[in-house]
PDB file of N, CA and C in Angstrom:
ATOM      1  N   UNK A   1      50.869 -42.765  49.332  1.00  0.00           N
ATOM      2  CA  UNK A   1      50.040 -43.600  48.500  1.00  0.00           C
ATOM      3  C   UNK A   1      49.726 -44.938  49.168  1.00  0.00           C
ATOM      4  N   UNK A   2      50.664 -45.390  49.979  1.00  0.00           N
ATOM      5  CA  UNK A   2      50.314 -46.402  50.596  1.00  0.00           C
ATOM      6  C   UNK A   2      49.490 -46.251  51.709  1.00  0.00           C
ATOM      7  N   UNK A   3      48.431 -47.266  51.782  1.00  0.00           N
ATOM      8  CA  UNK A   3      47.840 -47.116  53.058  1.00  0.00           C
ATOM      9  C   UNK A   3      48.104 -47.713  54.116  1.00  0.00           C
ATOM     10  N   UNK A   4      48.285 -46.609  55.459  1.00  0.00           N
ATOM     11  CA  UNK A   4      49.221 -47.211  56.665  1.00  0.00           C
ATOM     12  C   UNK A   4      48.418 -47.717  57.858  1.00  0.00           C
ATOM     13  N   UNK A   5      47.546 -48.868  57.340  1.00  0.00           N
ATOM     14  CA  UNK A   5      47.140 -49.554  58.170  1.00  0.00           C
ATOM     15  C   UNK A   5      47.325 -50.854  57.464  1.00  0.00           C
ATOM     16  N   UNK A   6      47.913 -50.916  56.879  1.00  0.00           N
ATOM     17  CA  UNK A   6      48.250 -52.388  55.465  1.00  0.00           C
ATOM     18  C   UNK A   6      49.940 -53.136  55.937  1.00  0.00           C
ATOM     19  N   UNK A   7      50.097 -54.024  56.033  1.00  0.00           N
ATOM     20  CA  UNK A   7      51.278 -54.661  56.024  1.00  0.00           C
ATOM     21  C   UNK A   7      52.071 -54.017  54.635  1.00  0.00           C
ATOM     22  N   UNK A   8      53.377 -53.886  54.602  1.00  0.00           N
ATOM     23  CA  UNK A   8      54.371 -54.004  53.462  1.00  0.00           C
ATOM     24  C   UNK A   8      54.470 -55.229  52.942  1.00  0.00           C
ATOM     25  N   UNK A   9      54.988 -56.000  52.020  1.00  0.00           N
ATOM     26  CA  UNK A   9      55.797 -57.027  51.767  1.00  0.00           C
ATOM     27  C   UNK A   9      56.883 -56.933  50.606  1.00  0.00           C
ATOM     28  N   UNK A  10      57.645 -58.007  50.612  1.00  0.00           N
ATOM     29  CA  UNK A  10      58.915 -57.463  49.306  1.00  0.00           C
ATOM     30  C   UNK A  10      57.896 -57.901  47.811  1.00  0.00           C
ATOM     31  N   UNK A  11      56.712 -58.214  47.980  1.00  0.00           N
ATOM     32  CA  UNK A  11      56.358 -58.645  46.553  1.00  0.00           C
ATOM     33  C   UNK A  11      55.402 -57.299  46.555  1.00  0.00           C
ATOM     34  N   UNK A  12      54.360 -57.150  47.408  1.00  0.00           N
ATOM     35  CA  UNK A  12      53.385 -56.236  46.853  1.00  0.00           C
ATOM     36  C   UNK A  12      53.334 -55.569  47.965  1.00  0.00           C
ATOM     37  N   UNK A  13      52.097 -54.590  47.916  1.00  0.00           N
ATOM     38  CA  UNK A  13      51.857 -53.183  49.042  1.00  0.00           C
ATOM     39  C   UNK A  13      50.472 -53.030  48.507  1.00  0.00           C
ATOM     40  N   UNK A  14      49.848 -52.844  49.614  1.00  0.00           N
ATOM     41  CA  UNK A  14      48.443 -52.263  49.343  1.00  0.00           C
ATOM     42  C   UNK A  14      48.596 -50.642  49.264  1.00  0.00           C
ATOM     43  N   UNK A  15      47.770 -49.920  48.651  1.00  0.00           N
ATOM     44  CA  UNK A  15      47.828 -48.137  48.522  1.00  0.00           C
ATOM     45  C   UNK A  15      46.412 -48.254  48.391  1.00  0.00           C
ATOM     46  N   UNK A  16      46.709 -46.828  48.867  1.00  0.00           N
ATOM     47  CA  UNK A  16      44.891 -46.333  49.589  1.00  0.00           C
ATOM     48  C   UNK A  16      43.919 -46.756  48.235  1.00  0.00           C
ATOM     49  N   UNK A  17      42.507 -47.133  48.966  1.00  0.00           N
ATOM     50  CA  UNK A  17      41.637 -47.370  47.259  1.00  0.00           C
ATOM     51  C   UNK A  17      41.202 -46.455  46.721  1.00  0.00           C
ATOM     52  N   UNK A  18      41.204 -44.994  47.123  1.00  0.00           N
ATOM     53  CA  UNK A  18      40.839 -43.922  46.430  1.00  0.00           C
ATOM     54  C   UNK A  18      41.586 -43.849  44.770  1.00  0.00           C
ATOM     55  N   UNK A  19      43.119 -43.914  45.169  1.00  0.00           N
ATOM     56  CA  UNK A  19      43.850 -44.286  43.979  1.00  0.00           C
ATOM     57  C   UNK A  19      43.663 -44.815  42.881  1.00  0.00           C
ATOM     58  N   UNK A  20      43.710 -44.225  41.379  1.00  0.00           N
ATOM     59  CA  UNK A  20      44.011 -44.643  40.121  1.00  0.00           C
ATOM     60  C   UNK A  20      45.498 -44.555  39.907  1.00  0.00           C
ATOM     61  N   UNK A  21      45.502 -45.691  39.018  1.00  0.00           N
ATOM     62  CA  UNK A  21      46.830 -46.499  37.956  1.00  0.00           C
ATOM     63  C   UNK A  21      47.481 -45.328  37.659  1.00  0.00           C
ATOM     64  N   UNK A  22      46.721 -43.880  37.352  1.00  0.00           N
ATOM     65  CA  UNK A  22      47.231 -42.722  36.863  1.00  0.00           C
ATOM     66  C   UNK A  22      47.835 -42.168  38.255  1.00  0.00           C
ATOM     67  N   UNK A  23      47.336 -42.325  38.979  1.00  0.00           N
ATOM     68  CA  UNK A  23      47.622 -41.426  40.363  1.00  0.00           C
ATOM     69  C   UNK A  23      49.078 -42.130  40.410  1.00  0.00           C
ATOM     70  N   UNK A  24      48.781 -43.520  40.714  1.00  0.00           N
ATOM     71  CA  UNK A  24      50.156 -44.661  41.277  1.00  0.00           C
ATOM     72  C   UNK A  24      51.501 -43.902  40.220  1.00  0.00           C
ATOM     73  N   UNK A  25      51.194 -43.939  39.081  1.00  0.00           N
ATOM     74  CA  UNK A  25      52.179 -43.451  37.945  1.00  0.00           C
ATOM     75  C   UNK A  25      52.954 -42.163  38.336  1.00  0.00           C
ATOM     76  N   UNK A  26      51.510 -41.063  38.369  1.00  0.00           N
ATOM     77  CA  UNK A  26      52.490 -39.597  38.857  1.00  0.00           C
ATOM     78  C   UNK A  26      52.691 -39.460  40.049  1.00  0.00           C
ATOM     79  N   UNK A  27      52.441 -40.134  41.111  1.00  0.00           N
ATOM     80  CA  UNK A  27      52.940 -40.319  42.461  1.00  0.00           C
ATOM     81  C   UNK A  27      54.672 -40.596  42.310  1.00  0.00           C
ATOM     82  N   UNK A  28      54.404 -41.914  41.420  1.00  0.00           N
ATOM     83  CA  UNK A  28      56.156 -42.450  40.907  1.00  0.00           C
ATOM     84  C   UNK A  28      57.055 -41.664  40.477  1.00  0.00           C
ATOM     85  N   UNK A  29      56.590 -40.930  39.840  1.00  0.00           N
ATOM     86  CA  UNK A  29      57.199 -39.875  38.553  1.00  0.00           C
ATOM     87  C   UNK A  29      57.464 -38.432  39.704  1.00  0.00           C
ATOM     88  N   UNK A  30      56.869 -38.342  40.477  1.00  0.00           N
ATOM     89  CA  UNK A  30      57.331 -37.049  41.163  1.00  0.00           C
ATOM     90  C   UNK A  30      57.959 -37.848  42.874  1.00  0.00           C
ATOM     91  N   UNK A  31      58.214 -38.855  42.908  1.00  0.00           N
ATOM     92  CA  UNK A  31      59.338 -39.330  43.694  1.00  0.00           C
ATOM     93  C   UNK A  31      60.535 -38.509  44.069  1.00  0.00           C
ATOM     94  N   UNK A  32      60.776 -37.931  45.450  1.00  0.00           N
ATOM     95  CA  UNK A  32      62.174 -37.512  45.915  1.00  0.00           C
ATOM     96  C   UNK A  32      63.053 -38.611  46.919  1.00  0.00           C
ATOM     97  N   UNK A  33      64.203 -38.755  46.594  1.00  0.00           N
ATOM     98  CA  UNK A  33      64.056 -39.260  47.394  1.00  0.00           C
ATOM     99  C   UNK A  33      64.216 -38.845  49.843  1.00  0.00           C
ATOM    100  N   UNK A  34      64.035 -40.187  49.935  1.00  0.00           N
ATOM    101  CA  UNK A  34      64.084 -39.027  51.720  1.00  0.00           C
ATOM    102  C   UNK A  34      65.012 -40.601  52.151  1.00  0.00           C
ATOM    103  N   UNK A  35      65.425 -40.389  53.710  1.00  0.00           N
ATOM    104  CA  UNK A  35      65.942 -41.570  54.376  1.00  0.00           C
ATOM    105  C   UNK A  35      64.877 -42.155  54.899  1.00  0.00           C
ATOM    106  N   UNK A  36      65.150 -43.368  54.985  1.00  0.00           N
ATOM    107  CA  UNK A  36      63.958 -44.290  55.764  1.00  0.00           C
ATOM    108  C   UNK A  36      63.902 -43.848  57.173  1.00  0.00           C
ATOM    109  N   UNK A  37      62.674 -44.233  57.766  1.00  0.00           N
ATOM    110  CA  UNK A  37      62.500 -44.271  59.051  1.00  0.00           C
ATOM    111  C   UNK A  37      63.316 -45.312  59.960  1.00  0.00           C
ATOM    112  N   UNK A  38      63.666 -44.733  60.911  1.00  0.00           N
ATOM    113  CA  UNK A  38      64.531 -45.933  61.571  1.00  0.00           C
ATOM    114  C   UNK A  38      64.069 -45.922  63.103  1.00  0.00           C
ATOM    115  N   UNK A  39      63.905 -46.699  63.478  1.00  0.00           N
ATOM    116  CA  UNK A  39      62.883 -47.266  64.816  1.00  0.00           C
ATOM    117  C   UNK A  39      64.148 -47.198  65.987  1.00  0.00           C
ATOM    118  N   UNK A  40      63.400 -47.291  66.882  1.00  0.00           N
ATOM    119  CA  UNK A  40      65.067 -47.276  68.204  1.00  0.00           C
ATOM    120  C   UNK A  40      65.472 -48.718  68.534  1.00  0.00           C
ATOM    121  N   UNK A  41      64.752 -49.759  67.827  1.00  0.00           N
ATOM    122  CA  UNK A  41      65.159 -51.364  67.854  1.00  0.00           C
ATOM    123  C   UNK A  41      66.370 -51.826  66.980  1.00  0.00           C
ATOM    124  N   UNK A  42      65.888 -50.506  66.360  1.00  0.00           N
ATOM    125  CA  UNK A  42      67.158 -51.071  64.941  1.00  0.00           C
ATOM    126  C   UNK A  42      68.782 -50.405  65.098  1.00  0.00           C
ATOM    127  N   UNK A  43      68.613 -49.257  66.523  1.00  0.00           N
ATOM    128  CA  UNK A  43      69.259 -48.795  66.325  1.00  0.00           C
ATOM    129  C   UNK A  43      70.133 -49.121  67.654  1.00  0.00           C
ATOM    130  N   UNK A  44      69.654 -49.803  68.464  1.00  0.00           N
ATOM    131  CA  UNK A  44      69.984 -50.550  69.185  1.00  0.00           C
ATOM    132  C   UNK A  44      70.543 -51.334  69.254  1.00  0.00           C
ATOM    133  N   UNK A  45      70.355 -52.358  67.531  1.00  0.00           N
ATOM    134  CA  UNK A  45      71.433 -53.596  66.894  1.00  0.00           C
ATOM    135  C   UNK A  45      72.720 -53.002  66.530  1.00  0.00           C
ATOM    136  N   UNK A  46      73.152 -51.551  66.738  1.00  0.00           N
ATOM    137  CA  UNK A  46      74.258 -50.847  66.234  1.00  0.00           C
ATOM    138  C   UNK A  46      75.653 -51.162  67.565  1.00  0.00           C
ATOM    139  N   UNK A  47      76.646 -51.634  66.687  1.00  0.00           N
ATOM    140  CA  UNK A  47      77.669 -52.638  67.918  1.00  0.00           C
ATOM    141  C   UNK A  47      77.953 -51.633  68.759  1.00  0.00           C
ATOM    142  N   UNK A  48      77.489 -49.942  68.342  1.00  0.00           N
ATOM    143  CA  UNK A  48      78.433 -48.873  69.688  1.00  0.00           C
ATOM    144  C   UNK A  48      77.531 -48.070  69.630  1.00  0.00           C
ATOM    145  N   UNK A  49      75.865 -48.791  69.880  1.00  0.00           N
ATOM    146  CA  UNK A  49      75.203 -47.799  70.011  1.00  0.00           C
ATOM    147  C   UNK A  49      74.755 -46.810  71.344  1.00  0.00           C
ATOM    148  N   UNK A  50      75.735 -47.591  72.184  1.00  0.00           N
ATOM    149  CA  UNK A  50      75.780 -46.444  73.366  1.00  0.00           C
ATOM    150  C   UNK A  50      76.507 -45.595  73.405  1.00  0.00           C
ATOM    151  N   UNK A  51      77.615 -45.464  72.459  1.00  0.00           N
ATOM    152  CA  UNK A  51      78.736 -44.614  72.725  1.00  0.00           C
ATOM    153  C   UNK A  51      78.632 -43.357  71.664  1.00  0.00           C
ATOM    154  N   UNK A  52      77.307 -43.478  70.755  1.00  0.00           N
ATOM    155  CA  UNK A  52      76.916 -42.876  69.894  1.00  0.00           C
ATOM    156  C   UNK A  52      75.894 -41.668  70.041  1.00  0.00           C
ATOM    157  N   UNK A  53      75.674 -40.602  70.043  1.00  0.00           N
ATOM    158  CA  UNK A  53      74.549 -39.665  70.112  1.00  0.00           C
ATOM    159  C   UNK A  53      73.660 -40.232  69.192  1.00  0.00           C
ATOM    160  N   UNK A  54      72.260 -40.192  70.002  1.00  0.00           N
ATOM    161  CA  UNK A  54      70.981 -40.735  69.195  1.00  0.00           C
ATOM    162  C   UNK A  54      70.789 -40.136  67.581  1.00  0.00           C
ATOM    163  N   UNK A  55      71.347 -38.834  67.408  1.00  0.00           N
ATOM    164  CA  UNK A  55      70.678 -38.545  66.309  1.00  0.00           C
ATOM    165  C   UNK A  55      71.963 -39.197  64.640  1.00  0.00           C
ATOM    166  N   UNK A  56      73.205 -39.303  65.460  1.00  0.00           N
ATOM    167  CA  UNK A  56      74.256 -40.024  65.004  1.00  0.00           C
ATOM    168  C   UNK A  56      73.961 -41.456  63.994  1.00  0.00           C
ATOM    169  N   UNK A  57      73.656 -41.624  65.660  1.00  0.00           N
ATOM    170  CA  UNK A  57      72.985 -43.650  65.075  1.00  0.00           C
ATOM    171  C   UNK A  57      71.988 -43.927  64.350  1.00  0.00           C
ATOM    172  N   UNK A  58      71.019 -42.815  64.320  1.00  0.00           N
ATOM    173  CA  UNK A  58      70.008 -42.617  63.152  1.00  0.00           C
ATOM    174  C   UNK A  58      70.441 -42.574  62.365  1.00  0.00           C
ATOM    175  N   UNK A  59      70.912 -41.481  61.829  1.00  0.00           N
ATOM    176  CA  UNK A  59      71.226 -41.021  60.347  1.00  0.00           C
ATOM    177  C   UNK A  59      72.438 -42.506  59.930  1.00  0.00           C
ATOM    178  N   UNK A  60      72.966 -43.060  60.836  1.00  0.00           N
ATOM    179  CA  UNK A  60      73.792 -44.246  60.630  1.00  0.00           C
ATOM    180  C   UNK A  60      73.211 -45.337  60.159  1.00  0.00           C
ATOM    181  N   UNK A  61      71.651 -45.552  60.447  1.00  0.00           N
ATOM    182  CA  UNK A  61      71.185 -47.175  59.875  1.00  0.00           C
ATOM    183  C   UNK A  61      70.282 -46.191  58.914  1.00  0.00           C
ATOM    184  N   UNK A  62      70.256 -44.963  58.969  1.00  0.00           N
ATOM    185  CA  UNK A  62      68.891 -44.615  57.894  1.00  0.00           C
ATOM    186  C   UNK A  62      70.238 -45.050  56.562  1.00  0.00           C
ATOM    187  N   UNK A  63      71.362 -44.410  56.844  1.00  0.00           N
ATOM    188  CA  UNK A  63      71.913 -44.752  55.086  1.00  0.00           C
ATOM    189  C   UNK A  63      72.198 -46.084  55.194  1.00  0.00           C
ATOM    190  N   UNK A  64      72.449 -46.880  56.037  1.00  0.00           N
ATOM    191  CA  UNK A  64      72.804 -48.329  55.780  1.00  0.00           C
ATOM    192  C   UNK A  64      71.220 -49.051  54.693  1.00  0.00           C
ATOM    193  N   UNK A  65      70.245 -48.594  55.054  1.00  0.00           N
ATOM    194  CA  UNK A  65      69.157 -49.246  54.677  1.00  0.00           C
ATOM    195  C   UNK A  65      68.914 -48.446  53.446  1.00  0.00           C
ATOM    196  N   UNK A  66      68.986 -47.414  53.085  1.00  0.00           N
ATOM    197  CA  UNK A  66      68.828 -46.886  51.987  1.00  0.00           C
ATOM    198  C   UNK A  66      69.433 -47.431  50.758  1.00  0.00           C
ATOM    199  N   UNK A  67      68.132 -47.390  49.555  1.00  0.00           N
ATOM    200  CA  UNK A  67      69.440 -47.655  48.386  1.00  0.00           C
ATOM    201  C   UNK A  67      68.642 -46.948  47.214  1.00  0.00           C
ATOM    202  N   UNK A  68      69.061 -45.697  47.002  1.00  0.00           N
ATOM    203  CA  UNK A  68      68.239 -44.622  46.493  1.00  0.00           C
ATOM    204  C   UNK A  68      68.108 -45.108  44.754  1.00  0.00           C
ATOM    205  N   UNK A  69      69.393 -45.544  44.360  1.00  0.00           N
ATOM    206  CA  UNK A  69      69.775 -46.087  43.446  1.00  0.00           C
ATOM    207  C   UNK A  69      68.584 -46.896  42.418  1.00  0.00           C
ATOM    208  N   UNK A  70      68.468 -47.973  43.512  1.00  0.00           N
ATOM    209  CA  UNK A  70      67.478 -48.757  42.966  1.00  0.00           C
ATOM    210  C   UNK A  70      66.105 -48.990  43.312  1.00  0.00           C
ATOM    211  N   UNK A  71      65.933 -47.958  44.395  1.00  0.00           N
ATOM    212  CA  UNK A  71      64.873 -47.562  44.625  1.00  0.00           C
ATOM    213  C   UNK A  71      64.275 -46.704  43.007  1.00  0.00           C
ATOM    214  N   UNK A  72      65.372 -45.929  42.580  1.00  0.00           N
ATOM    215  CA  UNK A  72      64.206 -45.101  41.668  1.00  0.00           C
ATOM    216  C   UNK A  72      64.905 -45.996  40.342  1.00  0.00           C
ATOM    217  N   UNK A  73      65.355 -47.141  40.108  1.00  0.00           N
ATOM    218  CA  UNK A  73      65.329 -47.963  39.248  1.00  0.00           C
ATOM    219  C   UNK A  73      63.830 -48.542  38.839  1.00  0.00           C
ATOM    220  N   UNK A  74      63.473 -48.832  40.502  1.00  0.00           N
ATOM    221  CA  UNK A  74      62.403 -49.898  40.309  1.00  0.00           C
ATOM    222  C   UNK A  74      60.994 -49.411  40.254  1.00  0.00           C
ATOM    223  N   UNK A  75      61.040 -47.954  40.578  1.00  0.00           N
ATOM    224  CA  UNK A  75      60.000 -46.886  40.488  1.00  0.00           C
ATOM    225  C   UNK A  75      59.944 -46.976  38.741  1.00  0.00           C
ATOM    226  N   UNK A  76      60.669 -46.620  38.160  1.00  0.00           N
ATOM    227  CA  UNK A  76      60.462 -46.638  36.486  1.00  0.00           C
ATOM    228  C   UNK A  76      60.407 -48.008  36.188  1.00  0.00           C
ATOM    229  N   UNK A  77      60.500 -49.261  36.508  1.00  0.00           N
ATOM    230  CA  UNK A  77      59.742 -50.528  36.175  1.00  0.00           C
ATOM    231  C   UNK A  77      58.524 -50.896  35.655  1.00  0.00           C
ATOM    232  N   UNK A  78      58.229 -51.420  34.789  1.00  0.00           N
ATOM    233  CA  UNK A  78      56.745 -51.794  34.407  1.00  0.00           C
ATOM    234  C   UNK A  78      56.116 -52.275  35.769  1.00  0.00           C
ATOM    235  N   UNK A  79      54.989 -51.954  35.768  1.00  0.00           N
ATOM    236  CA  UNK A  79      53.931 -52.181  37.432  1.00  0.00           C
ATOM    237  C   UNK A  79      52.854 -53.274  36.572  1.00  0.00           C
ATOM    238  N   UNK A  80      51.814 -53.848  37.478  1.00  0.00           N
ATOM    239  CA  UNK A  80      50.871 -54.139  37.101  1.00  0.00           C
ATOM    240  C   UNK A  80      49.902 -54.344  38.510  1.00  0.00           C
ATOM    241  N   UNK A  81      48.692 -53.633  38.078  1.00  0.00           N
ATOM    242  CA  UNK A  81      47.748 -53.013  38.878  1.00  0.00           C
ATOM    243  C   UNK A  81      46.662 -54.128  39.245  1.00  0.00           C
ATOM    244  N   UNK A  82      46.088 -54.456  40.081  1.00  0.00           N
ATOM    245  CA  UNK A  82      45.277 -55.688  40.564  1.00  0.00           C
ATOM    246  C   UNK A  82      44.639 -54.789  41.379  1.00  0.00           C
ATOM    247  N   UNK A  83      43.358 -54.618  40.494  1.00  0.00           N
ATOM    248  CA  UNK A  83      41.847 -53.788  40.990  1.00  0.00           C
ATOM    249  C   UNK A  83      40.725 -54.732  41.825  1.00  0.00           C
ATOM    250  N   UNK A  84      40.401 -54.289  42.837  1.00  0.00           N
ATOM    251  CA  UNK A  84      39.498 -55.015  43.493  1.00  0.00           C
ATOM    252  C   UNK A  84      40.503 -55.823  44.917  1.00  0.00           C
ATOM    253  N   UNK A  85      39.379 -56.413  45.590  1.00  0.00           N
ATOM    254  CA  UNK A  85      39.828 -57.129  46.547  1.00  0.00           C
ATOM    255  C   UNK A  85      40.783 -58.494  46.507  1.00  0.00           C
ATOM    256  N   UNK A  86      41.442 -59.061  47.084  1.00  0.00           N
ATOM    257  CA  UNK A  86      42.444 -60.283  46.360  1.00  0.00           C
ATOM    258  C   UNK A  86      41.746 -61.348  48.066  1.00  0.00           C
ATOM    259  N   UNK A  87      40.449 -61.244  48.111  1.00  0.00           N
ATOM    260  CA  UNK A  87      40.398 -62.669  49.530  1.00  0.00           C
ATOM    261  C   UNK A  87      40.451 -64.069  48.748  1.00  0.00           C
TER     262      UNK A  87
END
């Protein structure tokens, strides 16, 4: 739903403009969850990440960063939708 040519931020996210409020909703509502992506920079900040098999140290910062919990807390949160351009 998000569109991946858009920055993230911790307040908002742009999602593709094809999208309706209805779409954003059952997009939410059929949420699984998965592990985050984890980059080889991040996995690099790991204190024994040489002594570690690559696929190890992955799955090692994917659950550190995960928090499935409140991830699908904040998925059932009231949203509010801001249609149109914001320049």
């Amino acid at each position: 739903m998000v569109d991946p040519r858009q920055r993230i931020g911790d307040r908002s996210l742009r999602l593709l403009p094809e999208l309706t409020p209805r779409d954003v909703n059952a997009g939410l509502r059929a949420l699984t969850p998965h592990p985050p992506e984890v980059n080889d920079q991040a996995i690099s900040g790991l204190k024994f990440s040489a002594a570690l098999p690559a696929e190890l140290a992955r799955d090692t910062v994917a659950a550190r960063l995960a928090d499935h919990e409140h991830a699908g807390q904040v998925a059932t949160e009231p949203r509010q939708f801001h249609l149109g351009r914001a320049d």
